[in-house]
Each structure stands twice: as structure tokens, then as C-alpha cells.
PDB file of N, CA and C in Angstrom:
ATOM      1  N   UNK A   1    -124.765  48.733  70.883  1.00  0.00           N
ATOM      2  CA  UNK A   1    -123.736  47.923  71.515  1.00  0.00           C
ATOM      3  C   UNK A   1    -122.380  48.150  70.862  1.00  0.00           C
ATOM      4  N   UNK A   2    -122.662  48.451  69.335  1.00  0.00           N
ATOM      5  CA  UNK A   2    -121.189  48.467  69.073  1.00  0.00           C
ATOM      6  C   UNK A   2    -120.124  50.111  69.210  1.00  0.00           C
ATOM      7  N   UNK A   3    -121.245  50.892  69.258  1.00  0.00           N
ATOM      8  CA  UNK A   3    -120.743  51.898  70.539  1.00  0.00           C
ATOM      9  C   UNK A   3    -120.061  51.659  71.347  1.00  0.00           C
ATOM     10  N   UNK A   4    -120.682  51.040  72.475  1.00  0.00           N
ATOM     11  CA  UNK A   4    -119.834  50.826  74.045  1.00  0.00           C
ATOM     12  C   UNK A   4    -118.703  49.963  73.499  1.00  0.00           C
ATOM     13  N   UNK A   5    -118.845  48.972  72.692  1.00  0.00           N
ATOM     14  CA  UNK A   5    -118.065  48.238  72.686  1.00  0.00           C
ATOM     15  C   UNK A   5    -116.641  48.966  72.033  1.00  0.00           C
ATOM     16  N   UNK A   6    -116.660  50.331  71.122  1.00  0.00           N
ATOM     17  CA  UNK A   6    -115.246  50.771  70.617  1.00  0.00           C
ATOM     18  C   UNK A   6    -115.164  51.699  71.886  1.00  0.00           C
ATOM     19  N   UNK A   7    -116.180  52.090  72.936  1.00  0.00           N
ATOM     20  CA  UNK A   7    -115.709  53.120  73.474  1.00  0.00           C
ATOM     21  C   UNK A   7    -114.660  52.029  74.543  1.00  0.00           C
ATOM     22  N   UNK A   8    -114.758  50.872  74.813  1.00  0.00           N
ATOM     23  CA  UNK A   8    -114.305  50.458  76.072  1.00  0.00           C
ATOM     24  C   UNK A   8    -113.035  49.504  75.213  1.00  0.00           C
ATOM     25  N   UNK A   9    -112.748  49.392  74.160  1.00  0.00           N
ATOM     26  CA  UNK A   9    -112.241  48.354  73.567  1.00  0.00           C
ATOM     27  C   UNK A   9    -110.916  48.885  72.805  1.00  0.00           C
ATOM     28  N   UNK A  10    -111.077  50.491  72.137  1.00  0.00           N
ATOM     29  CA  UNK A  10    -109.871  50.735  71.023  1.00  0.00           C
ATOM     30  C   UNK A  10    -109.400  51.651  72.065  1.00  0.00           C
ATOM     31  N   UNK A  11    -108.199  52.208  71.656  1.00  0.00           N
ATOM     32  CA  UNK A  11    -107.368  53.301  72.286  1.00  0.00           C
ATOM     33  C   UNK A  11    -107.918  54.100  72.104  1.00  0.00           C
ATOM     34  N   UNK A  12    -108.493  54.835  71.172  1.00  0.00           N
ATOM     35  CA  UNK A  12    -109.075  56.006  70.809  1.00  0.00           C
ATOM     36  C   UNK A  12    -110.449  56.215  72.082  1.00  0.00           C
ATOM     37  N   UNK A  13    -110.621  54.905  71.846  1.00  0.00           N
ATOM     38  CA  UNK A  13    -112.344  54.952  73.028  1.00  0.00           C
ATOM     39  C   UNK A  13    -111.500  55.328  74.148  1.00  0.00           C
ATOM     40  N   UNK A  14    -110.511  54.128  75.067  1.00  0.00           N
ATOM     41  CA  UNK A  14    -110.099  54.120  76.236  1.00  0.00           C
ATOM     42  C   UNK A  14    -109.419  55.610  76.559  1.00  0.00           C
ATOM     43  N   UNK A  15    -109.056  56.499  75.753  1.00  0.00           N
ATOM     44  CA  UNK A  15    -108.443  57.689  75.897  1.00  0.00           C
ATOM     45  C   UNK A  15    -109.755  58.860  75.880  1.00  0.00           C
ATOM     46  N   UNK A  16    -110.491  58.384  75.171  1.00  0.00           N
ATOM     47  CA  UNK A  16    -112.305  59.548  75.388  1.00  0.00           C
ATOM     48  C   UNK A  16    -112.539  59.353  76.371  1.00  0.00           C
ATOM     49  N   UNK A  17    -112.431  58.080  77.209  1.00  0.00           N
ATOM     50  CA  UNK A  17    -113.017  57.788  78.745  1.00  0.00           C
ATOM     51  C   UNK A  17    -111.706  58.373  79.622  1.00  0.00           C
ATOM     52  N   UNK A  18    -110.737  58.368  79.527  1.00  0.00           N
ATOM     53  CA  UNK A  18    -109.800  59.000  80.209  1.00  0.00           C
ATOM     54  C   UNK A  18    -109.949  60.419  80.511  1.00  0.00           C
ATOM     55  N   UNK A  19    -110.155  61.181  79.288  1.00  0.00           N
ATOM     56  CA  UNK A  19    -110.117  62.335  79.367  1.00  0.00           C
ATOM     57  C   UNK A  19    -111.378  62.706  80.115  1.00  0.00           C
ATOM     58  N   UNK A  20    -113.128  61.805  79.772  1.00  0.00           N
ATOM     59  CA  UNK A  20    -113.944  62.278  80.045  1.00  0.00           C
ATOM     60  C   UNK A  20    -114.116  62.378  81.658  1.00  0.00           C
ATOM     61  N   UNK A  21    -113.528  61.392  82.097  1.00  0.00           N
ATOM     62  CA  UNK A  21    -112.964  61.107  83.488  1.00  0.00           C
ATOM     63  C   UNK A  21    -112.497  62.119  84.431  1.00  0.00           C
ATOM     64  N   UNK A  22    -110.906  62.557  83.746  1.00  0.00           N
ATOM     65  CA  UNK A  22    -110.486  63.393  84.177  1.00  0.00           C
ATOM     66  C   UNK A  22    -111.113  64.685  84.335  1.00  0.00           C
ATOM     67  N   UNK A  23    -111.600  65.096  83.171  1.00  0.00           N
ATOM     68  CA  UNK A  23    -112.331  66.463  83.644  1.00  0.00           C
ATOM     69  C   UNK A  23    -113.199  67.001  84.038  1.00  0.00           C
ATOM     70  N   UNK A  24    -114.145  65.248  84.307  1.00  0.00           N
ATOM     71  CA  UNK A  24    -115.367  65.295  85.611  1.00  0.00           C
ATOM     72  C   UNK A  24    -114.561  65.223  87.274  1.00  0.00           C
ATOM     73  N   UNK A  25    -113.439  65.060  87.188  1.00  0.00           N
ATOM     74  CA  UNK A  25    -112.949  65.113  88.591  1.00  0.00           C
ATOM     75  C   UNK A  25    -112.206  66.176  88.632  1.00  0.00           C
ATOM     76  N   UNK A  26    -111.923  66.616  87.689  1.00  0.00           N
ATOM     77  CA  UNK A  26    -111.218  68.467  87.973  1.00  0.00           C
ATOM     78  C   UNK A  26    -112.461  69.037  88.342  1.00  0.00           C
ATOM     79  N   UNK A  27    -113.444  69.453  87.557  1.00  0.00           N
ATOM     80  CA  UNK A  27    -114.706  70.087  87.634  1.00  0.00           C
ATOM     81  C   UNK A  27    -115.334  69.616  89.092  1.00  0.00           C
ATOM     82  N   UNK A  28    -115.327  68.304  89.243  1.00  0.00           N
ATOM     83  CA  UNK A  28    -115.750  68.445  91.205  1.00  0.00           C
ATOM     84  C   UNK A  28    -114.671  69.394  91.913  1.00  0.00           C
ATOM     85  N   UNK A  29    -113.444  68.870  91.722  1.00  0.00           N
ATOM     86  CA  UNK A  29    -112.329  69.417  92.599  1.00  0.00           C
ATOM     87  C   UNK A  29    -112.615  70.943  92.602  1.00  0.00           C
ATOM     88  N   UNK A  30    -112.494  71.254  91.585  1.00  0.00           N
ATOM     89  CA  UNK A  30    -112.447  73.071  91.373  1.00  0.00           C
ATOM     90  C   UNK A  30    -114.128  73.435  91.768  1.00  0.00           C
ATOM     91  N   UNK A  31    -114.825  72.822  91.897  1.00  0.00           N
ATOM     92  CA  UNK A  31    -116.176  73.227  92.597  1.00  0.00           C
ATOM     93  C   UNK A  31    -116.228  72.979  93.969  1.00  0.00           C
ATOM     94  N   UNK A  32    -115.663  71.955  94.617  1.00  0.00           N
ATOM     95  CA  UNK A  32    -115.313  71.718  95.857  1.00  0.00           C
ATOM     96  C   UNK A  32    -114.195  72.619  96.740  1.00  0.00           C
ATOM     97  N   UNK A  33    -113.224  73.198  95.797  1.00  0.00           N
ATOM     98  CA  UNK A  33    -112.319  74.204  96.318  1.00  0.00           C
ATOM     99  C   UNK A  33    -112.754  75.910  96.460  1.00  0.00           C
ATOM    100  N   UNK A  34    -114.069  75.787  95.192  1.00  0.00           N
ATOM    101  CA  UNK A  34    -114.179  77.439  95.379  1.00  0.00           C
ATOM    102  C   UNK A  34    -115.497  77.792  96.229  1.00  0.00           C
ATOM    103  N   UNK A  35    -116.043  76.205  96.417  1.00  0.00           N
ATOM    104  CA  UNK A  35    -117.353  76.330  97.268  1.00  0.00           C
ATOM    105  C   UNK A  35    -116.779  76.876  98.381  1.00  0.00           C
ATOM    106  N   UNK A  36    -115.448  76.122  99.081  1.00  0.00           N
ATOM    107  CA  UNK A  36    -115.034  76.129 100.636  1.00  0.00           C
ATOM    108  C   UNK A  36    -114.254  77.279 100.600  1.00  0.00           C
ATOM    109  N   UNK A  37    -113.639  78.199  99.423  1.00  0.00           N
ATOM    110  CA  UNK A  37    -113.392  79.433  99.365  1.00  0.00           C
ATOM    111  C   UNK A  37    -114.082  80.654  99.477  1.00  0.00           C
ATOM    112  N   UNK A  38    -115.154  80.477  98.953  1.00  0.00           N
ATOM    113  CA  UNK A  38    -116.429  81.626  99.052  1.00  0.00           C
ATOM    114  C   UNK A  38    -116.746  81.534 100.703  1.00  0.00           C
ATOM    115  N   UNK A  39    -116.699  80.591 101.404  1.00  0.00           N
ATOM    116  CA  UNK A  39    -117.219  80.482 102.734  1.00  0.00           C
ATOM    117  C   UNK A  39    -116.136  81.055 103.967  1.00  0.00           C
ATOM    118  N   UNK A  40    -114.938  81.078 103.567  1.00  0.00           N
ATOM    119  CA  UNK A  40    -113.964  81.507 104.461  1.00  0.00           C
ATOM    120  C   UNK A  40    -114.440  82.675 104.858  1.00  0.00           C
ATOM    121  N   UNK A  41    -113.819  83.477 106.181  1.00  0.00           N
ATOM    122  CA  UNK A  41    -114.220  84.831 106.416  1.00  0.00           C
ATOM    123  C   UNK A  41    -113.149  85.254 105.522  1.00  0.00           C
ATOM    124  N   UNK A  42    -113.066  86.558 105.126  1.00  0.00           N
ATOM    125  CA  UNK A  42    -111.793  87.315 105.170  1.00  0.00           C
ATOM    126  C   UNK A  42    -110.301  87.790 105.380  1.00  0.00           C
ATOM    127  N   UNK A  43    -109.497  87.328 105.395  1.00  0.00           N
ATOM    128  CA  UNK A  43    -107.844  87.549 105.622  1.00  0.00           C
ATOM    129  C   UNK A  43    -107.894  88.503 106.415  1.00  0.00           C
ATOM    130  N   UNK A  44    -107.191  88.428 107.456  1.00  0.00           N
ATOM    131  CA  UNK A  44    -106.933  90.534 108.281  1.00  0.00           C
ATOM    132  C   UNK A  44    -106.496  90.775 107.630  1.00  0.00           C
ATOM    133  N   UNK A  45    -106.813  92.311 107.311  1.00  0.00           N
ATOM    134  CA  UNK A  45    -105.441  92.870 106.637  1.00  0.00           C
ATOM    135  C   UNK A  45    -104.174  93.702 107.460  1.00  0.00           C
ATOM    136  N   UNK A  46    -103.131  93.372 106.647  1.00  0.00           N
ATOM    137  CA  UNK A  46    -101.702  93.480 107.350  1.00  0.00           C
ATOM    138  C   UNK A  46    -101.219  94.747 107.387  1.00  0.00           C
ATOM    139  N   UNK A  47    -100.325  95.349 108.079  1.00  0.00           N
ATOM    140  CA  UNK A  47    -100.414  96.869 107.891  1.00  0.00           C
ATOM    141  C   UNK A  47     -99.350  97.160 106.716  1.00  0.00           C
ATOM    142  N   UNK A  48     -99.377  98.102 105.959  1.00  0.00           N
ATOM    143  CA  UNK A  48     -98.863  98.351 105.138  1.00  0.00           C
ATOM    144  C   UNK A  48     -99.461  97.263 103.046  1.00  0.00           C
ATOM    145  N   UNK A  49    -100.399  96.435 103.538  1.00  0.00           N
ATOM    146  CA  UNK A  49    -100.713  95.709 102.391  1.00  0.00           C
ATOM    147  C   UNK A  49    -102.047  96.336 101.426  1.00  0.00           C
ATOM    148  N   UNK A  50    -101.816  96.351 100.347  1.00  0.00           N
ATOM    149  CA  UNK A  50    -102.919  97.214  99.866  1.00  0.00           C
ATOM    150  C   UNK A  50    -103.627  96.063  99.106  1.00  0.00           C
ATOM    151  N   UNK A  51    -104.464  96.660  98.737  1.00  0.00           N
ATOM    152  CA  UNK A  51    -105.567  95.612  98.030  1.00  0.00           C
ATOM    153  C   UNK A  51    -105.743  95.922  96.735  1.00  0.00           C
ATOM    154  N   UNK A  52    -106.515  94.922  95.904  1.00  0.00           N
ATOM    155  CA  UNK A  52    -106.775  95.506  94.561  1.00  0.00           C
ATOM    156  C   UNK A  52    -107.626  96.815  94.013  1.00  0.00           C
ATOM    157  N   UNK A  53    -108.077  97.156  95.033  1.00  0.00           N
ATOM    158  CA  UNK A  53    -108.990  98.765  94.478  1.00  0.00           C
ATOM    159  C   UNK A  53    -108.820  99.626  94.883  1.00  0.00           C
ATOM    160  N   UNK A  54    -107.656  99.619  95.960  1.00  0.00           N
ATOM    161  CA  UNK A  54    -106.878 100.798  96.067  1.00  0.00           C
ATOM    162  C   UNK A  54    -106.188 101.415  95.726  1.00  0.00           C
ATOM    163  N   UNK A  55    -105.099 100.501  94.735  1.00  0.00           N
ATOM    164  CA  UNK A  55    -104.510 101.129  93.751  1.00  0.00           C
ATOM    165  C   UNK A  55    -102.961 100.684  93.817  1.00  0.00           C
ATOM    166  N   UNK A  56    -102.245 101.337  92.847  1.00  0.00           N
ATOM    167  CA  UNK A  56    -100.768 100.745  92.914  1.00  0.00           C
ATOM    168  C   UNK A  56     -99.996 102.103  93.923  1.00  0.00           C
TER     169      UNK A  56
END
């Protein structure tokens, strides 16, 4: 109990839960953005645009 109780009670706790917070909702976000990225078709490609393995 006296765990929860510094995690929810001192600054030091309330800022571990902040952070731990935050970077469970980046980590959805950025899993939710590259899920719906992998699924897109392909871009046309434009005339004159080269790609990365073609070269400079």
C-alpha cells in the first residue's frame, strides 16, 4: 500500500504515472498509424519521380 500510495501522492510518483501514460498512448498511436500504413495500396508513381533503389 505504501507503494501506490507515493506512486499517486508525491510529484515524483504523479510524474512516473505521467510519463508511464504518455508512452502507452504514443505506442498505441504509432501502432495504430503504421498498422493503417502497411495496409494502404501503393502511391502511383509520378513521371519523372524516382524511388529509393533506383538511385540518385
Amino acid at each position: 500500500m505504501k507503494l501506490l500510495n507515493d506512486l499517486f501522492s508525491t510529484d515524483y510518483g504523479l510524474m512516473s504515472t505521467t510519463g508511464i501514460g504518455f508512452m502507452l498512448c504514443m505506442a498505441a498511436f504509432f501502432l495504430r498509424m503504421f498498422l493503417v500504413k502497411m495496409n494502404e495500396p501503393p502511391a502511383p508513381k509520378v513521371a519523372g519521380q524516382q524511388t529509393l533503389t533506383e538511385g540518385a
